[in-house]
C-alpha atoms as a PDB file:
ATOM      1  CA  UNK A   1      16.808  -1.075 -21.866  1.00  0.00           C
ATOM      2  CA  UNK A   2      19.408   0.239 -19.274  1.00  0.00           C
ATOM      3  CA  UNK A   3      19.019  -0.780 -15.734  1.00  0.00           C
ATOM      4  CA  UNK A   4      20.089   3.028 -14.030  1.00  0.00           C
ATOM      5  CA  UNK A   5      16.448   3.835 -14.089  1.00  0.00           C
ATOM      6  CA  UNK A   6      14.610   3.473 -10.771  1.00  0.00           C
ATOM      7  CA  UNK A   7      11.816   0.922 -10.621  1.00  0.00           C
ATOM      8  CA  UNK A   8       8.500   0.758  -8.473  1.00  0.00           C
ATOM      9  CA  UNK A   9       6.162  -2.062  -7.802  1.00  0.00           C
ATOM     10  CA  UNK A  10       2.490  -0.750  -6.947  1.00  0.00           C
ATOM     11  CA  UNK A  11       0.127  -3.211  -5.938  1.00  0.00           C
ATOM     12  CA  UNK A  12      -3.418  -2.912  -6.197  1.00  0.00           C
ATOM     13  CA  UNK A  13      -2.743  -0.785  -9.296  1.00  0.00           C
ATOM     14  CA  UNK A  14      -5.506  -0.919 -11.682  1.00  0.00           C
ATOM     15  CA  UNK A  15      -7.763   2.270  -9.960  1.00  0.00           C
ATOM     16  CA  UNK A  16      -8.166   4.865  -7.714  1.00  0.00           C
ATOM     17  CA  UNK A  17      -4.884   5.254  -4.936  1.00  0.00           C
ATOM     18  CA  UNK A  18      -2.971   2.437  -7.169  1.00  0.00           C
ATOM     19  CA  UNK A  19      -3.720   3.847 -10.217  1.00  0.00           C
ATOM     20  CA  UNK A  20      -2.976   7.850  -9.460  1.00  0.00           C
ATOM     21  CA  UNK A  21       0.613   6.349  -7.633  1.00  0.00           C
ATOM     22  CA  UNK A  22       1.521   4.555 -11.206  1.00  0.00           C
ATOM     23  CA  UNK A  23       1.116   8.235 -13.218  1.00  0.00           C
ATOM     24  CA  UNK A  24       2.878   9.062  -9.979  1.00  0.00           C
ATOM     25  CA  UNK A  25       6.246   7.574 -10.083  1.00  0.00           C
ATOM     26  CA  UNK A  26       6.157   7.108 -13.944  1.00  0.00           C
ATOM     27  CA  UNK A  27       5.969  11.146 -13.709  1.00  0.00           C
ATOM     28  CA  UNK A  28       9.456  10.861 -11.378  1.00  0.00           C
ATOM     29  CA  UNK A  29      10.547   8.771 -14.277  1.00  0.00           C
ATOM     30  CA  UNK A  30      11.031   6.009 -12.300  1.00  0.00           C
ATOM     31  CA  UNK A  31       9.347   2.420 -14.604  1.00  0.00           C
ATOM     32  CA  UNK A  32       6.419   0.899 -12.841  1.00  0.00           C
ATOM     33  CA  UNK A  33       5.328  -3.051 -12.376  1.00  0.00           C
ATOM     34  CA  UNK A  34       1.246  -3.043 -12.155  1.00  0.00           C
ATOM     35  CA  UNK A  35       0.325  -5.495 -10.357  1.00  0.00           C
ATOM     36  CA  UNK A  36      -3.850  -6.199  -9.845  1.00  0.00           C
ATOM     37  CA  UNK A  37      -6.341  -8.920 -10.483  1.00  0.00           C
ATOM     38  CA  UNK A  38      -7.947  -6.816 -12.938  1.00  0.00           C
ATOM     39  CA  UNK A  39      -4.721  -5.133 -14.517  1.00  0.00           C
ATOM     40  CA  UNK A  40      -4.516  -4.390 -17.975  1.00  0.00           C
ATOM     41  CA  UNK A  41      -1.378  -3.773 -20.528  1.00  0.00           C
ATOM     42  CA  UNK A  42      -0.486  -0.581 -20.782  1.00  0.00           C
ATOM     43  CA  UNK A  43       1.015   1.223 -23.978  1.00  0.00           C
ATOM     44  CA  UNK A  44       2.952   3.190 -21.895  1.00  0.00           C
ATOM     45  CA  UNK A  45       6.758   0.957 -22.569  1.00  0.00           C
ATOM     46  CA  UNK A  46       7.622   2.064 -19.207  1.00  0.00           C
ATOM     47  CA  UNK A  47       5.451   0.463 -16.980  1.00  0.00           C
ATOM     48  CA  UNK A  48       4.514  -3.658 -17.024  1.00  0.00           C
ATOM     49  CA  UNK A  49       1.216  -4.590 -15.947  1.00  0.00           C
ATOM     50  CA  UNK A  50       1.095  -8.344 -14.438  1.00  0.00           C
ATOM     51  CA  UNK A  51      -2.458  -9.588 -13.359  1.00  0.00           C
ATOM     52  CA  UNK A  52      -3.108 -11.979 -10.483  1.00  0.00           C
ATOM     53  CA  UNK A  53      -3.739 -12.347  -7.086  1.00  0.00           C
ATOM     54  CA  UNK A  54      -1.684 -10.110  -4.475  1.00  0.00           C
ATOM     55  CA  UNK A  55      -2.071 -13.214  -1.797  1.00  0.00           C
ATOM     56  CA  UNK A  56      -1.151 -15.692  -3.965  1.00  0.00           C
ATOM     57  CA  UNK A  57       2.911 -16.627  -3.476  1.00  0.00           C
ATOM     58  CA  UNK A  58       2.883 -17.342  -7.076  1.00  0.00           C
ATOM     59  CA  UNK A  59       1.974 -14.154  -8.442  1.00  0.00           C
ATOM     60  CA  UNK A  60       3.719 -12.021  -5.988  1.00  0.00           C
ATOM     61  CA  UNK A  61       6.895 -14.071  -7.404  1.00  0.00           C
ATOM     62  CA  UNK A  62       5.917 -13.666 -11.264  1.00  0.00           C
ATOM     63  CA  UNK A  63       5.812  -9.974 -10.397  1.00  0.00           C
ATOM     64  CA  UNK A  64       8.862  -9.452  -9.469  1.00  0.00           C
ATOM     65  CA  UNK A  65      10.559 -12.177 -11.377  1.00  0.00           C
ATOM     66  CA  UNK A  66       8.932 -10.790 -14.880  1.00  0.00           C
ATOM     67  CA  UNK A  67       9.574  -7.217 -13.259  1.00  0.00           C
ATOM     68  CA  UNK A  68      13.308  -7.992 -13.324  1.00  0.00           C
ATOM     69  CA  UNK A  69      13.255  -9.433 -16.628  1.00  0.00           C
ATOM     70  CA  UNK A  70      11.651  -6.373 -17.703  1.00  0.00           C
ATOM     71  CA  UNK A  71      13.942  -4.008 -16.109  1.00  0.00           C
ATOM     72  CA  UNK A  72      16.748  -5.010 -14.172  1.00  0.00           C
ATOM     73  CA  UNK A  73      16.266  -3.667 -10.685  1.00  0.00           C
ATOM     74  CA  UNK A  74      13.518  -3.222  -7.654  1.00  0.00           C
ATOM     75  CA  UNK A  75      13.877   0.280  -6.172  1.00  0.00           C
ATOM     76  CA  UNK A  76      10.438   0.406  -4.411  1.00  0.00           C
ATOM     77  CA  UNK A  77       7.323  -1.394  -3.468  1.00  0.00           C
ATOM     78  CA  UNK A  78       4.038  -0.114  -3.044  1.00  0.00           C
ATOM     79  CA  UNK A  79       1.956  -2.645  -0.925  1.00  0.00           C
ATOM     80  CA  UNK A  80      -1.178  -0.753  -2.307  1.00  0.00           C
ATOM     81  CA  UNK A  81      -3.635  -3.603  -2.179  1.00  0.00           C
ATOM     82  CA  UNK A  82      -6.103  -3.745   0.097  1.00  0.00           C
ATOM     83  CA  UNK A  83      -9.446  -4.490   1.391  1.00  0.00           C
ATOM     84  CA  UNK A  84     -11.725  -3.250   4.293  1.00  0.00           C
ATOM     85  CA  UNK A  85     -15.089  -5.450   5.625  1.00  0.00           C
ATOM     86  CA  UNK A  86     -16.766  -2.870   8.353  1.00  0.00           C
ATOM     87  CA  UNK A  87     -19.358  -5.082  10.667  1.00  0.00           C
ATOM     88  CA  UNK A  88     -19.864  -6.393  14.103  1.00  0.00           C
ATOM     89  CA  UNK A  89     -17.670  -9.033  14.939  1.00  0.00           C
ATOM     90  CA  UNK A  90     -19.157 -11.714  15.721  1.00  0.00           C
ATOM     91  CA  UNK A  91     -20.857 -11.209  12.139  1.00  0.00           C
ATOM     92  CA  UNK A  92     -17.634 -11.973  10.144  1.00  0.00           C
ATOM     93  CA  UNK A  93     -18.024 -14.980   8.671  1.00  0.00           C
ATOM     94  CA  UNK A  94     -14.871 -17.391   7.278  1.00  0.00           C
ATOM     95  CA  UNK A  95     -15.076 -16.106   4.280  1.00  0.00           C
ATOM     96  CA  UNK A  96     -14.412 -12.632   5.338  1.00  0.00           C
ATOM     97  CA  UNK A  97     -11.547 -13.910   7.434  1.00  0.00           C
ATOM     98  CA  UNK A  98      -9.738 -15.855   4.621  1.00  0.00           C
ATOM     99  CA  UNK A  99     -10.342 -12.777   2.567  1.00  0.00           C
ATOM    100  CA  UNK A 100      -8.706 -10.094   4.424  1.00  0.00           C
ATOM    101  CA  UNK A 101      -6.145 -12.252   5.859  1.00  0.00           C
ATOM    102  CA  UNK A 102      -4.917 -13.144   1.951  1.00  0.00           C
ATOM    103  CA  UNK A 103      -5.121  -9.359   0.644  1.00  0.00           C
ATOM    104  CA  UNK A 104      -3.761  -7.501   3.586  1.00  0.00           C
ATOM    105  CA  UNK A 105      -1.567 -10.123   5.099  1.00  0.00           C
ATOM    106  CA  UNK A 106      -0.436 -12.521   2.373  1.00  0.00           C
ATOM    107  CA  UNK A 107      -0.534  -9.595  -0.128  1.00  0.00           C
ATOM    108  CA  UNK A 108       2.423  -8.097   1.851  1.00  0.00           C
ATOM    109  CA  UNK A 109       4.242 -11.065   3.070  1.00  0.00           C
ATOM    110  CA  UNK A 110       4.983 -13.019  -0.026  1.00  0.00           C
ATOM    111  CA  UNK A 111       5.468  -9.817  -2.593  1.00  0.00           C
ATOM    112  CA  UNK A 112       7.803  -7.991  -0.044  1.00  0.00           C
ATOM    113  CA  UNK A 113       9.930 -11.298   0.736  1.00  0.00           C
ATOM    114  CA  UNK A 114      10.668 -11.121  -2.743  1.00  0.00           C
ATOM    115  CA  UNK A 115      11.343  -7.426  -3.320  1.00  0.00           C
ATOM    116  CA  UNK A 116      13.217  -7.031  -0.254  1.00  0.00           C
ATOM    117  CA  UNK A 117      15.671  -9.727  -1.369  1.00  0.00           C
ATOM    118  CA  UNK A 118      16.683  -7.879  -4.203  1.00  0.00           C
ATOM    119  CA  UNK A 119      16.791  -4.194  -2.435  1.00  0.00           C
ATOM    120  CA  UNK A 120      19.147  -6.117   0.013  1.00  0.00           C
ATOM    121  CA  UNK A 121      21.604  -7.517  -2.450  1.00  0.00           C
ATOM    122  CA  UNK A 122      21.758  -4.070  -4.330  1.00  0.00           C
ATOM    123  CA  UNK A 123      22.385  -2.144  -0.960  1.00  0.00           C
ATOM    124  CA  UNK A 124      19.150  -0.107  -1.383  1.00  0.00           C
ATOM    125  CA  UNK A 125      15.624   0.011  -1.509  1.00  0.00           C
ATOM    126  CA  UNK A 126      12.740   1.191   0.030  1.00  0.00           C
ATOM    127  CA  UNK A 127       9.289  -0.143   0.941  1.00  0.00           C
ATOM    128  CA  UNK A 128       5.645   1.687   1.348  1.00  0.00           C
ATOM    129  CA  UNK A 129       2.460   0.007   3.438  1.00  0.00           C
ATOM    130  CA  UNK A 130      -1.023   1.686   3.175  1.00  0.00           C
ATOM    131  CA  UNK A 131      -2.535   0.514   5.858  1.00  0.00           C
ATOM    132  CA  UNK A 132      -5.707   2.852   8.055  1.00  0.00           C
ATOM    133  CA  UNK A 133      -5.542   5.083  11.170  1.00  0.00           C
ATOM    134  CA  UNK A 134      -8.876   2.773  12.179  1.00  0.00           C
ATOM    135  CA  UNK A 135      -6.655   0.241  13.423  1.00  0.00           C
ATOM    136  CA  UNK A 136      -4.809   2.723  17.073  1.00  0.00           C
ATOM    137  CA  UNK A 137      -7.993   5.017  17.045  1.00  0.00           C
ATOM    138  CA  UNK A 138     -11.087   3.018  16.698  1.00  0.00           C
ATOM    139  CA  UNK A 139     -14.386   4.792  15.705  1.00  0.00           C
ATOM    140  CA  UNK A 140     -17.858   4.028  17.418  1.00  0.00           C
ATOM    141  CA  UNK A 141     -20.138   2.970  14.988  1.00  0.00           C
ATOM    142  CA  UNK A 142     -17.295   1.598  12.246  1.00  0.00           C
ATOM    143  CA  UNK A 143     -16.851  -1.986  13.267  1.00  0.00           C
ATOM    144  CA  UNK A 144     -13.252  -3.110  12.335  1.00  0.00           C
ATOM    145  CA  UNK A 145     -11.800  -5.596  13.719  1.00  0.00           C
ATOM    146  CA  UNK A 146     -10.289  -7.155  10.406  1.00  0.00           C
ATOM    147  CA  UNK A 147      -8.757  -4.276  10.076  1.00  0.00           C
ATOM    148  CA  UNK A 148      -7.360  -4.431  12.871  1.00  0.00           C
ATOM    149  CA  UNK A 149      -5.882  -7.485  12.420  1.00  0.00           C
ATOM    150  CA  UNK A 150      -4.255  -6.889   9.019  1.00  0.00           C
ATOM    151  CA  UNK A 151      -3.511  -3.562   8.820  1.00  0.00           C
ATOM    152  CA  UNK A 152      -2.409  -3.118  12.254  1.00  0.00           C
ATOM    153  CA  UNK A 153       0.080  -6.024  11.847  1.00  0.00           C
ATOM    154  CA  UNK A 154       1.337  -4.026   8.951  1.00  0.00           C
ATOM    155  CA  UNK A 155       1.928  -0.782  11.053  1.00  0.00           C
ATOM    156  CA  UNK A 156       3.857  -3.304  13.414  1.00  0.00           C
ATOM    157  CA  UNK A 157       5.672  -5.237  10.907  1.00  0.00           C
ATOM    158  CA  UNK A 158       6.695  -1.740   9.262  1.00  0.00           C
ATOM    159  CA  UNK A 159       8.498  -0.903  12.115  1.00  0.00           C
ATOM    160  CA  UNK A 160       9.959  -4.460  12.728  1.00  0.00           C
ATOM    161  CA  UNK A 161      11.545  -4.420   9.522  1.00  0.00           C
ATOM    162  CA  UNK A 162      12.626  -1.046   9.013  1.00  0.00           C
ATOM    163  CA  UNK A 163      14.752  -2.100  12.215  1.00  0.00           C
ATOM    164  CA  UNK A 164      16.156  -5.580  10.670  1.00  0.00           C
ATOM    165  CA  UNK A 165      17.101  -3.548   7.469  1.00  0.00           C
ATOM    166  CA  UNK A 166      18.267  -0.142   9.246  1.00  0.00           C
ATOM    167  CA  UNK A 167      22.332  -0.718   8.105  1.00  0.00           C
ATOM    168  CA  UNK A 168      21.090  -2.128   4.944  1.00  0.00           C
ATOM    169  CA  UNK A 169      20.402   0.758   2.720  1.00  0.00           C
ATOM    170  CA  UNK A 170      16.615  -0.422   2.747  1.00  0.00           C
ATOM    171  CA  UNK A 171      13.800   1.507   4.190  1.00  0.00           C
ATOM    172  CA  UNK A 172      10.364   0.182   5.151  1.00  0.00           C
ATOM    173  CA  UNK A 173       7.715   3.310   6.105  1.00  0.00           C
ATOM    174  CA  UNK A 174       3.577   3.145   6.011  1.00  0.00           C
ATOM    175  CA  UNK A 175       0.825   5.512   5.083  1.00  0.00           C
ATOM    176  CA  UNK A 176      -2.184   5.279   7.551  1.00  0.00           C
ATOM    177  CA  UNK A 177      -4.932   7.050   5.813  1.00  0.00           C
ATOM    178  CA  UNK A 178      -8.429   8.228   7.108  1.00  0.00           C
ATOM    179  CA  UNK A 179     -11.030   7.495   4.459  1.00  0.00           C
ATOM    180  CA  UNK A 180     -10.284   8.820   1.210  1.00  0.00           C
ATOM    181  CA  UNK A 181     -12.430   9.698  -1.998  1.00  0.00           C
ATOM    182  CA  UNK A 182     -12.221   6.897  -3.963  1.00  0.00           C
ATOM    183  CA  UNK A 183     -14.526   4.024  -6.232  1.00  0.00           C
ATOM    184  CA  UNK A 184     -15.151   2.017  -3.156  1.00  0.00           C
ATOM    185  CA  UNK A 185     -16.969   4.895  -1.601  1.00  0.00           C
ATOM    186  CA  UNK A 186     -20.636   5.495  -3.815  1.00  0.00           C
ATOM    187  CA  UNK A 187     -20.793   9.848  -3.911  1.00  0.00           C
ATOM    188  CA  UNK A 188     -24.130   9.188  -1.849  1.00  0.00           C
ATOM    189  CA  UNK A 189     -21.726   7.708   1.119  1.00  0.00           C
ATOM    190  CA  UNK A 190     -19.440  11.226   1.115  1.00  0.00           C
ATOM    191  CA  UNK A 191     -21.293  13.045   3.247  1.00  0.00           C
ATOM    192  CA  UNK A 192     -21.619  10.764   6.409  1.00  0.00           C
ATOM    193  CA  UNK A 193     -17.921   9.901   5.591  1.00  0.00           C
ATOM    194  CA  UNK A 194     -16.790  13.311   5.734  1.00  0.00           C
ATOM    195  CA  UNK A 195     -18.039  13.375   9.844  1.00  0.00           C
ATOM    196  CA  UNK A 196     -15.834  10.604  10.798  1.00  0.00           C
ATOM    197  CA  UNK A 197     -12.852  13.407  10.272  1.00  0.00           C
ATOM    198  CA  UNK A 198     -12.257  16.271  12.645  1.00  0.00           C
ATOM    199  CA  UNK A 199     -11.417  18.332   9.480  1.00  0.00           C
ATOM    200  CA  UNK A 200     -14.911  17.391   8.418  1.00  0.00           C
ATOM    201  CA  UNK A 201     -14.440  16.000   5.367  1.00  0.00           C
ATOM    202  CA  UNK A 202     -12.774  13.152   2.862  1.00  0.00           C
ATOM    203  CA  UNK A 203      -8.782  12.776   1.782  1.00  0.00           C
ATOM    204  CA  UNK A 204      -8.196  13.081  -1.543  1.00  0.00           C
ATOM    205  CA  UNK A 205      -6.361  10.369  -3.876  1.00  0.00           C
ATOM    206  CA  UNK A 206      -3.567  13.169  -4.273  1.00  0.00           C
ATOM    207  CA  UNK A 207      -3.210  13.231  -0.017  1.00  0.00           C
ATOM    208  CA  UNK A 208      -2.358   9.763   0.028  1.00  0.00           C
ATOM    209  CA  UNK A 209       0.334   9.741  -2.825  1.00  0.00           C
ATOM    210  CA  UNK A 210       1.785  12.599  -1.924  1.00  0.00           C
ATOM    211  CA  UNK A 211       2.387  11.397   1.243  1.00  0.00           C
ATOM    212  CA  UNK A 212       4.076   8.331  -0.419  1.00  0.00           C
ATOM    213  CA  UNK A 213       5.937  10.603  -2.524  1.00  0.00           C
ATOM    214  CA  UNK A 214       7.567  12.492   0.475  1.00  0.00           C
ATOM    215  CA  UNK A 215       8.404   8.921   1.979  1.00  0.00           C
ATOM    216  CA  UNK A 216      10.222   8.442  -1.192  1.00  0.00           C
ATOM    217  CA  UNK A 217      12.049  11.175  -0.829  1.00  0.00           C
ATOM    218  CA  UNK A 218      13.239  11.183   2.994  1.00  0.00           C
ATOM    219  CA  UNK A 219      16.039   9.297   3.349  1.00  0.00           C
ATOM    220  CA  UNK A 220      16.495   9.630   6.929  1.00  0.00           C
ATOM    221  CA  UNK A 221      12.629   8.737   7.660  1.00  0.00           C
ATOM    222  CA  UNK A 222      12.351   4.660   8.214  1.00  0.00           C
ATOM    223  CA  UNK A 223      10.497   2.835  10.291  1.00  0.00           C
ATOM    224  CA  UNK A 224       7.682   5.552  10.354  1.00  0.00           C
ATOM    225  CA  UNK A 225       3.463   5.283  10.380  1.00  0.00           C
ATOM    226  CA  UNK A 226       2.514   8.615   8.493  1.00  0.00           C
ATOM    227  CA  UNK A 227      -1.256   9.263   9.494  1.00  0.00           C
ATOM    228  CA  UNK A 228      -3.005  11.209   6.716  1.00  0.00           C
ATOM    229  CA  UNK A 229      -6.373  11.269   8.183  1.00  0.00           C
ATOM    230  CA  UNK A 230      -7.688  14.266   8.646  1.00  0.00           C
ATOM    231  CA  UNK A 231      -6.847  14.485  12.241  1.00  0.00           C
ATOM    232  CA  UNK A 232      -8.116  10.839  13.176  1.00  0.00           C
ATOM    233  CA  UNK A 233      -4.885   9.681  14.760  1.00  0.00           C
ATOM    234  CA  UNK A 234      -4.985  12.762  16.723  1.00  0.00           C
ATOM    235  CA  UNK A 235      -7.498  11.790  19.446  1.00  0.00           C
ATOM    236  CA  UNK A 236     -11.336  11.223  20.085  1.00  0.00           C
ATOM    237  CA  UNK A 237     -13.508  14.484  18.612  1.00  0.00           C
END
């Protein structure tokens, strides 16, 4: 199989914002790697699914090492996978810590170590964070501190990086949603959701990956947090 086509890695890709940014890039044409605890093959030749866990260094080197078997290259990563525990916190218990500190943290250190190696050596590449607008504008009522932790180290890191790689041909940007429509959120939940917006109501799956897709696309943009929150990151409301 030649190597010219671009190749993505989305993590966290077996449903909802992972899922829709697979059909996403595979419609660009670009091959996908899959990567989720639950993944499953796909019959689609273009895009290899490889199941483990995000925080473990192993997998996050089997994806890219079987990824570059597979294909040849690492254009972009996706650092999809995520999770998000909302109480007070002196309720979080170790478990919770060790949790969000593997997905969120973990899940992007090891995986981007690798892919950014090989983006450097080819003189390109570019790298996507989602991370949440919860963790600069806070919301009474929607205790987050582990978000906080995680994801706003990844807003921080996104910038740190996108400085280290600025000559290198590599680009390192970050999505911050607002909450979005997806199978973590039971229908019952959308309407209460919807008020923590100013625009009154839920993102879509489509907001967030379009918003990756116009990263993609903007070669001059590094280094930036791109809020997609339905005016969250604007101010208290």
């Amino acid at each position: 199989m030649s190597n010219e086509q671009k190749v993505a890695i989305i993590t966290g890709a077996s449903q909802g914002i992972g899922a829709a940014l697979v059909q996403a890039y595979r419609d660009r044409n670009y091959r996908v790697i899959a990567t989720s605890r639950s993944i499953r093959e796909s019959a689609d030749a273009g895009i290899l699914a490889v199941a483990g866990d995000i925080g473990n260094p192993e997998t996050a080197e089997r994806v890219v090492r079987q990824g570059l078997e597979r294909f040849g290259r690492i254009d972009t990563l996706v650092n999809n996978a995520g999770v998000f525990t909302a109480k007070p916190f002196t309720d979080f218990t170790q478990e919770d810590y060790d949790l969000n500190m593997s997905v969120n943290v973990a899940g992007f250190f090891h995986i981007t170590q690798h892919a950014a190696r090989e983006m450097l050596k080819q003189g390109s590449g570019h790298i996507v964070s989602i991370t949440t607008s919860l963790v600069n504008q806070p919301i009474a009522g929607v205790p987050a501190a582990l978000a906080s932790i995680t994801k706003g180290g990844l807003n921080s890191v996104t910038q740190a990086l996108a400085i280290e790689f600025a000559t290198s041909g590599v680009r390192v940007n970050a999505v911050s949603p607002g909450i979005i429509k997806t199978p973590m959120h039971a229908p019952e939940t959308h309407a209460a959701l919807s008020t923590l917006h100013p625009v009154g109501r839920m993102g879509e799956i489509r907001d967030i990956v379009d918003a990756v897709l116009y990263l993609e696309g903007a070669g001059f943009v590094t280094g930036e947090i791109l809020h997609v929150d339905g005016g969250q990151n604007a101010g208290r409301w």
